[in-house]
PDB file of N, CA and C in Angstrom:
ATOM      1  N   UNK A   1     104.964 105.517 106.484  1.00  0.00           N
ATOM      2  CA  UNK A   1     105.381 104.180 106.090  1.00  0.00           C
ATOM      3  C   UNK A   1     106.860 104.251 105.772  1.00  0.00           C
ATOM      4  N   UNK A   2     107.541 103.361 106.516  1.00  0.00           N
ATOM      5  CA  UNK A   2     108.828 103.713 106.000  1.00  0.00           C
ATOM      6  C   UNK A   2     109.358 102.052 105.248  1.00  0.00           C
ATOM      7  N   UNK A   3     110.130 102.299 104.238  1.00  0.00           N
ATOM      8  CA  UNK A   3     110.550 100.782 103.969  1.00  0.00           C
ATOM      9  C   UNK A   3     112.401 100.827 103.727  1.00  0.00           C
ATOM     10  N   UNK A   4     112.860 100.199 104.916  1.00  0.00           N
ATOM     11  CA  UNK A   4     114.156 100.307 104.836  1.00  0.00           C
ATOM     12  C   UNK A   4     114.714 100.071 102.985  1.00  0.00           C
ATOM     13  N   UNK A   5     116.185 100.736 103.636  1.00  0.00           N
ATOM     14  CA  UNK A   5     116.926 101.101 102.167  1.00  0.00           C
ATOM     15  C   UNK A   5     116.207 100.974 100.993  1.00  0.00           C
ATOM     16  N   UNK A   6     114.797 100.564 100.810  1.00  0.00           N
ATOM     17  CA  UNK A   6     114.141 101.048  99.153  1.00  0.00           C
ATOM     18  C   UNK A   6     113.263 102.276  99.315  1.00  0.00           C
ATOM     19  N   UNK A   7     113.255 102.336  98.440  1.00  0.00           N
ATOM     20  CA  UNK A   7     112.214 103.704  98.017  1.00  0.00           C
ATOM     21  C   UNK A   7     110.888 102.981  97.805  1.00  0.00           C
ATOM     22  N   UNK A   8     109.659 103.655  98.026  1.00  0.00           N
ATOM     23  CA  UNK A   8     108.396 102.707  97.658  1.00  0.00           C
ATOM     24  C   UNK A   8     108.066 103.852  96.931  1.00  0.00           C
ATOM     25  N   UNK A   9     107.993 103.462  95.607  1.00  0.00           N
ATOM     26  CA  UNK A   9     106.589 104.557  94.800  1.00  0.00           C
ATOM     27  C   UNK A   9     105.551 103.858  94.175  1.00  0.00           C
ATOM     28  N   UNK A  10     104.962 105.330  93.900  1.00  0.00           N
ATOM     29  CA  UNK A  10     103.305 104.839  93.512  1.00  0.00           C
ATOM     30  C   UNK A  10     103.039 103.076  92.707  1.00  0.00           C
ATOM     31  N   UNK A  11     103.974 103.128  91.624  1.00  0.00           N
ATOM     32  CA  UNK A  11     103.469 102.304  90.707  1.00  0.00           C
ATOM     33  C   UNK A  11     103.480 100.839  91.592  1.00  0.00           C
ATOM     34  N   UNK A  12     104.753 100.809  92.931  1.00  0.00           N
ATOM     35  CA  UNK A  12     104.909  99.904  93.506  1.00  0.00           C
ATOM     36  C   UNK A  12     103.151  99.566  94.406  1.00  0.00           C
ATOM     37  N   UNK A  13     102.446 100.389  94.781  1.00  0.00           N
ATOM     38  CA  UNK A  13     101.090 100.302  95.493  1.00  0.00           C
ATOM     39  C   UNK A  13     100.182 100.014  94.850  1.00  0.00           C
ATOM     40  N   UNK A  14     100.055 100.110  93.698  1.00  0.00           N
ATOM     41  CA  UNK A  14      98.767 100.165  92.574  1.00  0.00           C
ATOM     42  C   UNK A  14      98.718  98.761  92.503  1.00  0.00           C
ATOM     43  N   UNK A  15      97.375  97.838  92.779  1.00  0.00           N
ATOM     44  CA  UNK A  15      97.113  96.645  92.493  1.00  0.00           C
ATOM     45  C   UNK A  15      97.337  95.895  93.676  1.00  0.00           C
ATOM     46  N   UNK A  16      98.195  96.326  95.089  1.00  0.00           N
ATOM     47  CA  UNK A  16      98.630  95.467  96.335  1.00  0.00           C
ATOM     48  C   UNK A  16      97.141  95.446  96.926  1.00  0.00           C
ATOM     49  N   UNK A  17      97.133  94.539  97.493  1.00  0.00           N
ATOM     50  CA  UNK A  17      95.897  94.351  98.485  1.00  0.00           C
ATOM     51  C   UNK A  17      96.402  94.904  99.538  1.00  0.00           C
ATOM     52  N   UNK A  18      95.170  95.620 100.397  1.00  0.00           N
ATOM     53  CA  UNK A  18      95.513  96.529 101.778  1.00  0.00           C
ATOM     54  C   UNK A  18      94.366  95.303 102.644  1.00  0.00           C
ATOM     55  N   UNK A  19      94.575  95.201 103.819  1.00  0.00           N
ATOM     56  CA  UNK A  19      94.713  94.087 104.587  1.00  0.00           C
ATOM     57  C   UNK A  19      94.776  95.427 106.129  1.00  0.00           C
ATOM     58  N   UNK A  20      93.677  95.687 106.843  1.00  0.00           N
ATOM     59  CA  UNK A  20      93.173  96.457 108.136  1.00  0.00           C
ATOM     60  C   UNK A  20      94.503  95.349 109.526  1.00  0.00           C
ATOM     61  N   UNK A  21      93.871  96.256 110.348  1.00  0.00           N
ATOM     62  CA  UNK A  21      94.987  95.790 111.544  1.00  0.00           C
ATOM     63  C   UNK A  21      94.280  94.670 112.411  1.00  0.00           C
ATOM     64  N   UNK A  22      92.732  94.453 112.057  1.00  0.00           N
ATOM     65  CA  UNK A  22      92.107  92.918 112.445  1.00  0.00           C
ATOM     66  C   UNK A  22      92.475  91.627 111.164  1.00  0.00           C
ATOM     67  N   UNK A  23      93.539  91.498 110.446  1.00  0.00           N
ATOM     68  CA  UNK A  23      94.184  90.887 109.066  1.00  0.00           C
ATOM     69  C   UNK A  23      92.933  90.968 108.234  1.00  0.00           C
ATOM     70  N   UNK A  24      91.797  91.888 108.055  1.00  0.00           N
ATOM     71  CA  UNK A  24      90.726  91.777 107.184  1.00  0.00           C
ATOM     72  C   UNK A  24      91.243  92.213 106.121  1.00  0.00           C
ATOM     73  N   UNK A  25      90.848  91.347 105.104  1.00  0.00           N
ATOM     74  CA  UNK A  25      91.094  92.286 103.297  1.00  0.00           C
ATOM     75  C   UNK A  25      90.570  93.325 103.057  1.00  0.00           C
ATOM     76  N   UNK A  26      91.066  94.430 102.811  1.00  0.00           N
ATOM     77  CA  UNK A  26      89.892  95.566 102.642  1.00  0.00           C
ATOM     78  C   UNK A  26      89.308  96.157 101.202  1.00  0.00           C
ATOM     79  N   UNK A  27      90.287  95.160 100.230  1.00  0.00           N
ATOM     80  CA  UNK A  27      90.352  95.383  99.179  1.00  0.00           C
ATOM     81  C   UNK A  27      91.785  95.790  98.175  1.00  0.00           C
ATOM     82  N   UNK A  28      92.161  96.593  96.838  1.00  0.00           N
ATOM     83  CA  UNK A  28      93.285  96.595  96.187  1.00  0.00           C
ATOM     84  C   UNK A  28      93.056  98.101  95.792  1.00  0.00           C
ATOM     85  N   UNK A  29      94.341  98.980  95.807  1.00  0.00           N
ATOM     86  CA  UNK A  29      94.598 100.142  96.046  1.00  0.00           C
ATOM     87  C   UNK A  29      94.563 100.077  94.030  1.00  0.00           C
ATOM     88  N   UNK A  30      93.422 101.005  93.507  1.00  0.00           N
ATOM     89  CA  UNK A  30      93.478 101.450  92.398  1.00  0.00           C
ATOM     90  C   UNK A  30      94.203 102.470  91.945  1.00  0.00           C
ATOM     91  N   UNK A  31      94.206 103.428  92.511  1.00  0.00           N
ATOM     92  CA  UNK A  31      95.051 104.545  92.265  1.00  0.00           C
ATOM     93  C   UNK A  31      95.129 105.501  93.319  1.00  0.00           C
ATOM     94  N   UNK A  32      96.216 106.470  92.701  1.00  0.00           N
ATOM     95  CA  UNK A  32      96.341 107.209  94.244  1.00  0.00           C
ATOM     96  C   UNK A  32      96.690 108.842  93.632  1.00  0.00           C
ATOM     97  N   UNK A  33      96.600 109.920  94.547  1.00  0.00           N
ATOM     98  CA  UNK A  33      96.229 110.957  93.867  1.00  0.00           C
ATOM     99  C   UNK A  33      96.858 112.206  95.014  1.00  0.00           C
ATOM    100  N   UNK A  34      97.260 113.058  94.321  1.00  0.00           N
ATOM    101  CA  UNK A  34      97.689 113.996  95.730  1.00  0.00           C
ATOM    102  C   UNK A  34      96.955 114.931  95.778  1.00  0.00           C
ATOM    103  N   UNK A  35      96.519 115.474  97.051  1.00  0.00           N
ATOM    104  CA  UNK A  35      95.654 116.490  97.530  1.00  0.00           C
ATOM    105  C   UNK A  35      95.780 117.395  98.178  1.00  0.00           C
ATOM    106  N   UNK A  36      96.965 118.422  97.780  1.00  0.00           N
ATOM    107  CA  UNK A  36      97.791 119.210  98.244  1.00  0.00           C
ATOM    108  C   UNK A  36      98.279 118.972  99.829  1.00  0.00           C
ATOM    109  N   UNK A  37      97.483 119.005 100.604  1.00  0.00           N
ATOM    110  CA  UNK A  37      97.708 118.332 102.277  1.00  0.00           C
ATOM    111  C   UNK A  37      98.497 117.516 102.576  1.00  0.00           C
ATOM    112  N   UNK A  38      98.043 115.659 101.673  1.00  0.00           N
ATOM    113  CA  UNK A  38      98.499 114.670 101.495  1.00  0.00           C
ATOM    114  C   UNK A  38      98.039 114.032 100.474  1.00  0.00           C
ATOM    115  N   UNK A  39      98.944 112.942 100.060  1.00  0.00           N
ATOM    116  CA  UNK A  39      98.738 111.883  99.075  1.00  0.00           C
ATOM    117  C   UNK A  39      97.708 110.651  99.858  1.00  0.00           C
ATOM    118  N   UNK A  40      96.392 110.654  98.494  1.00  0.00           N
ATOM    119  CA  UNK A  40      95.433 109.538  99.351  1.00  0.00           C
ATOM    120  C   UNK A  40      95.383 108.576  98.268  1.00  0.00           C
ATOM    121  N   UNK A  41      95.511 107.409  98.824  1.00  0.00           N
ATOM    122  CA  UNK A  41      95.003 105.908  98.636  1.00  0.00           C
ATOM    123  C   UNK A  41      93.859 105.595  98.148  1.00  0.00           C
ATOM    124  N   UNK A  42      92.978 105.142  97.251  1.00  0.00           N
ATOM    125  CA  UNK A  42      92.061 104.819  96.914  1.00  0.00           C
ATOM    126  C   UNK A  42      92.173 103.381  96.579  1.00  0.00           C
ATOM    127  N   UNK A  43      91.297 102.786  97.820  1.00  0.00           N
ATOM    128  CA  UNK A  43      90.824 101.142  97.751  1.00  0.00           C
ATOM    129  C   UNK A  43      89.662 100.603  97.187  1.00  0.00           C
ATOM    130  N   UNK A  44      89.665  99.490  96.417  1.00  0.00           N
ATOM    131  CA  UNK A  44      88.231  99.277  95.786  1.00  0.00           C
ATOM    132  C   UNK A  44      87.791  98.131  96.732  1.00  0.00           C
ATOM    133  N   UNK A  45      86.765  98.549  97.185  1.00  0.00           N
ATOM    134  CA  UNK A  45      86.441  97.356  97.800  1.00  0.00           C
ATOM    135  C   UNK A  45      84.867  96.466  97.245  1.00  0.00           C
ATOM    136  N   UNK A  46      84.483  95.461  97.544  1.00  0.00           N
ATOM    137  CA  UNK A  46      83.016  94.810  97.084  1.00  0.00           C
ATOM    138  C   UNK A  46      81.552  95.854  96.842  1.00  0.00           C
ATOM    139  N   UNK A  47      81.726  96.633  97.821  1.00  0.00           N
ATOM    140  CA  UNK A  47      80.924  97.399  98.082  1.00  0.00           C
ATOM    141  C   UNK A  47      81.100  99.155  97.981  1.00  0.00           C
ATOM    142  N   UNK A  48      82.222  99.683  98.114  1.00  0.00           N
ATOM    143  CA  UNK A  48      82.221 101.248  98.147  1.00  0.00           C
ATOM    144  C   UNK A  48      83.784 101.118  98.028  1.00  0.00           C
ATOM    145  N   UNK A  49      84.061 102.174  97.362  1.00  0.00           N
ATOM    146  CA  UNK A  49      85.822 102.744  97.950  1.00  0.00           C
ATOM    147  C   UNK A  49      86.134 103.525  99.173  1.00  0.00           C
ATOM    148  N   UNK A  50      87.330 103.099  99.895  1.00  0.00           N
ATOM    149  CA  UNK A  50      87.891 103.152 101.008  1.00  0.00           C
ATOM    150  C   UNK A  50      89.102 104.502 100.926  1.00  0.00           C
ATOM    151  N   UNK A  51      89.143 105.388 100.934  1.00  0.00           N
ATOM    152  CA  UNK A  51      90.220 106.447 100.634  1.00  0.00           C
ATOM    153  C   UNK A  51      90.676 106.790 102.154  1.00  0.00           C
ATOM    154  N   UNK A  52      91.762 106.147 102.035  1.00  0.00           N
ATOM    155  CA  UNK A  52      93.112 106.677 103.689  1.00  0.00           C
ATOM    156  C   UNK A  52      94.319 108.000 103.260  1.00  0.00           C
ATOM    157  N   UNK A  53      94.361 108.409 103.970  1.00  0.00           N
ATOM    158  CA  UNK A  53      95.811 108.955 103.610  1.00  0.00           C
ATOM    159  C   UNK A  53      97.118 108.555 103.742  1.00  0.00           C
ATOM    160  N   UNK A  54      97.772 108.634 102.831  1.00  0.00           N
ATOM    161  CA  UNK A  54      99.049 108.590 102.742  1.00  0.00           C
ATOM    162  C   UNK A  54     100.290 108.721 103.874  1.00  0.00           C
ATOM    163  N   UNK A  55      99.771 108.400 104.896  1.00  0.00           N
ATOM    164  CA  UNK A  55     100.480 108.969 105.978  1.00  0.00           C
ATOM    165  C   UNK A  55     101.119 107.684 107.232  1.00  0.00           C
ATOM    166  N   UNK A  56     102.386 108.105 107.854  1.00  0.00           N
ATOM    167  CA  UNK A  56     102.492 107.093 108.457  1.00  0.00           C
ATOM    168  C   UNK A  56     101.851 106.529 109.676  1.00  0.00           C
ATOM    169  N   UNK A  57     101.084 107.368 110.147  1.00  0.00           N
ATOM    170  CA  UNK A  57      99.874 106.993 111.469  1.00  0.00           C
ATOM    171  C   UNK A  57      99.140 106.495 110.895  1.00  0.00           C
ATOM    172  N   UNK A  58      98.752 106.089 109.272  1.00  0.00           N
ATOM    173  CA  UNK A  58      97.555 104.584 109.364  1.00  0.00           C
ATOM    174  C   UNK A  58      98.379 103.484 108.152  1.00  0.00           C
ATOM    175  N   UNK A  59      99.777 103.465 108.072  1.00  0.00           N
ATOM    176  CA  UNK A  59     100.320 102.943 107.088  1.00  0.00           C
ATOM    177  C   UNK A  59     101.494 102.147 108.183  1.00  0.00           C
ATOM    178  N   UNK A  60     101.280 100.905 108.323  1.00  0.00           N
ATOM    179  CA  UNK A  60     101.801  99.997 108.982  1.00  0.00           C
ATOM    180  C   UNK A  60     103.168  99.091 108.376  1.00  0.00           C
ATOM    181  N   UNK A  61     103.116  98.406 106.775  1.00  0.00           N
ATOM    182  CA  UNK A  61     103.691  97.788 106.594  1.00  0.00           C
ATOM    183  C   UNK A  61     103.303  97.366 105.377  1.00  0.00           C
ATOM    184  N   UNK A  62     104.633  97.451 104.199  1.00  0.00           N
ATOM    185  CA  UNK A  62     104.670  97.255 102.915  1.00  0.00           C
ATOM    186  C   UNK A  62     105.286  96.121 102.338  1.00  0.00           C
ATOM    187  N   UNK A  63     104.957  95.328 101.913  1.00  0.00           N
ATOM    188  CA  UNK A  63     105.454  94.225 101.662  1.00  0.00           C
ATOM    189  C   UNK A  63     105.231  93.699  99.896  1.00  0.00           C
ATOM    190  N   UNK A  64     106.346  94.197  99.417  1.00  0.00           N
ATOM    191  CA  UNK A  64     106.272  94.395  98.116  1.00  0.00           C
ATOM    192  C   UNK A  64     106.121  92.943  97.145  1.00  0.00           C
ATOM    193  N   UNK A  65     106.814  92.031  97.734  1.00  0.00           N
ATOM    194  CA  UNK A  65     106.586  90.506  97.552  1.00  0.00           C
ATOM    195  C   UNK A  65     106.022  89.738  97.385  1.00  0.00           C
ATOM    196  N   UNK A  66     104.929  90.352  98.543  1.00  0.00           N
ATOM    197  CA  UNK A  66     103.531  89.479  98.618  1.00  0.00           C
ATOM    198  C   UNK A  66     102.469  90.747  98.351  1.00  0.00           C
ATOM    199  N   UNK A  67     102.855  91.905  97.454  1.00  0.00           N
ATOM    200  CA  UNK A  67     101.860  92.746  97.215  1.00  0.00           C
ATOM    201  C   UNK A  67     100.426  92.980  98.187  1.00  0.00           C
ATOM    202  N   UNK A  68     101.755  93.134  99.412  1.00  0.00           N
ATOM    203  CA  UNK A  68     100.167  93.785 100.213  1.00  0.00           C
ATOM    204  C   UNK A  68     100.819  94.941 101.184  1.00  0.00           C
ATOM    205  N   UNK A  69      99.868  95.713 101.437  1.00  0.00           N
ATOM    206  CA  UNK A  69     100.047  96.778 102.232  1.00  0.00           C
ATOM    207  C   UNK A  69      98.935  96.492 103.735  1.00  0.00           C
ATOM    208  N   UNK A  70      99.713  96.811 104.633  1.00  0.00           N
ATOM    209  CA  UNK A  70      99.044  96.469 105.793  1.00  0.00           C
ATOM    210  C   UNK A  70      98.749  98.124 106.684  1.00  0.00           C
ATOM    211  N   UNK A  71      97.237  98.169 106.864  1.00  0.00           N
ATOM    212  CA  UNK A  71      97.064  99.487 107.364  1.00  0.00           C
ATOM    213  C   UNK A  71      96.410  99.710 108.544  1.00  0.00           C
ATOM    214  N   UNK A  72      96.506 101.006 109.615  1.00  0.00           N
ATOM    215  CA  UNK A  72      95.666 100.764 110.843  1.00  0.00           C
ATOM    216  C   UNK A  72      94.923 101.588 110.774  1.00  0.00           C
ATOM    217  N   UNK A  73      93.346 100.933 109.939  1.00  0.00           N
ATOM    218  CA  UNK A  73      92.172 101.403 109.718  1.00  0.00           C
ATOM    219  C   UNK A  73      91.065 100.356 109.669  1.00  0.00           C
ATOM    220  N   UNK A  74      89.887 101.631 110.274  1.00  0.00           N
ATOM    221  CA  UNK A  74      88.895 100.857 110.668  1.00  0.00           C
ATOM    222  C   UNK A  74      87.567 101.157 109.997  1.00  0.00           C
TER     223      UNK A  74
END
């Protein structure tokens, strides 16, 4: 994920809604945790939590404004 000239950290992700690459809600990123490998995402969703990694092959687009993170996961 890259976000021109700002820095994105954690505290900025905590609470954004993550939003899949069909615009589905997938739920709001509770916390996030590193796992020596990579840093993973933990989404709460209605039904189960959703944990992605931190990485830019499923991390599309951050949009700090409208507190959402847009990801390509299925």
């Amino acid at each position: 994920m890259r976000q021109d000239n700002d820095a994105v950290y954690w505290n900025d992700l905590i609470g954004c809604n993550v939003i899949d690459q069909n615009s589905k809600l997938l739920g709001k990123i509770y916390k996030l945790e590193n796992h020596g490998a990579s840093d993973l995402i933990f989404i709460k969703t209605d039904y189960e939590d959703i944990i992605i990694p931190l990485e830019d092959q499923f991390l599309v687009n951050f949009e700090l404004e409208k507190n959402t993170l847009n990801v390509n996961w299925e």
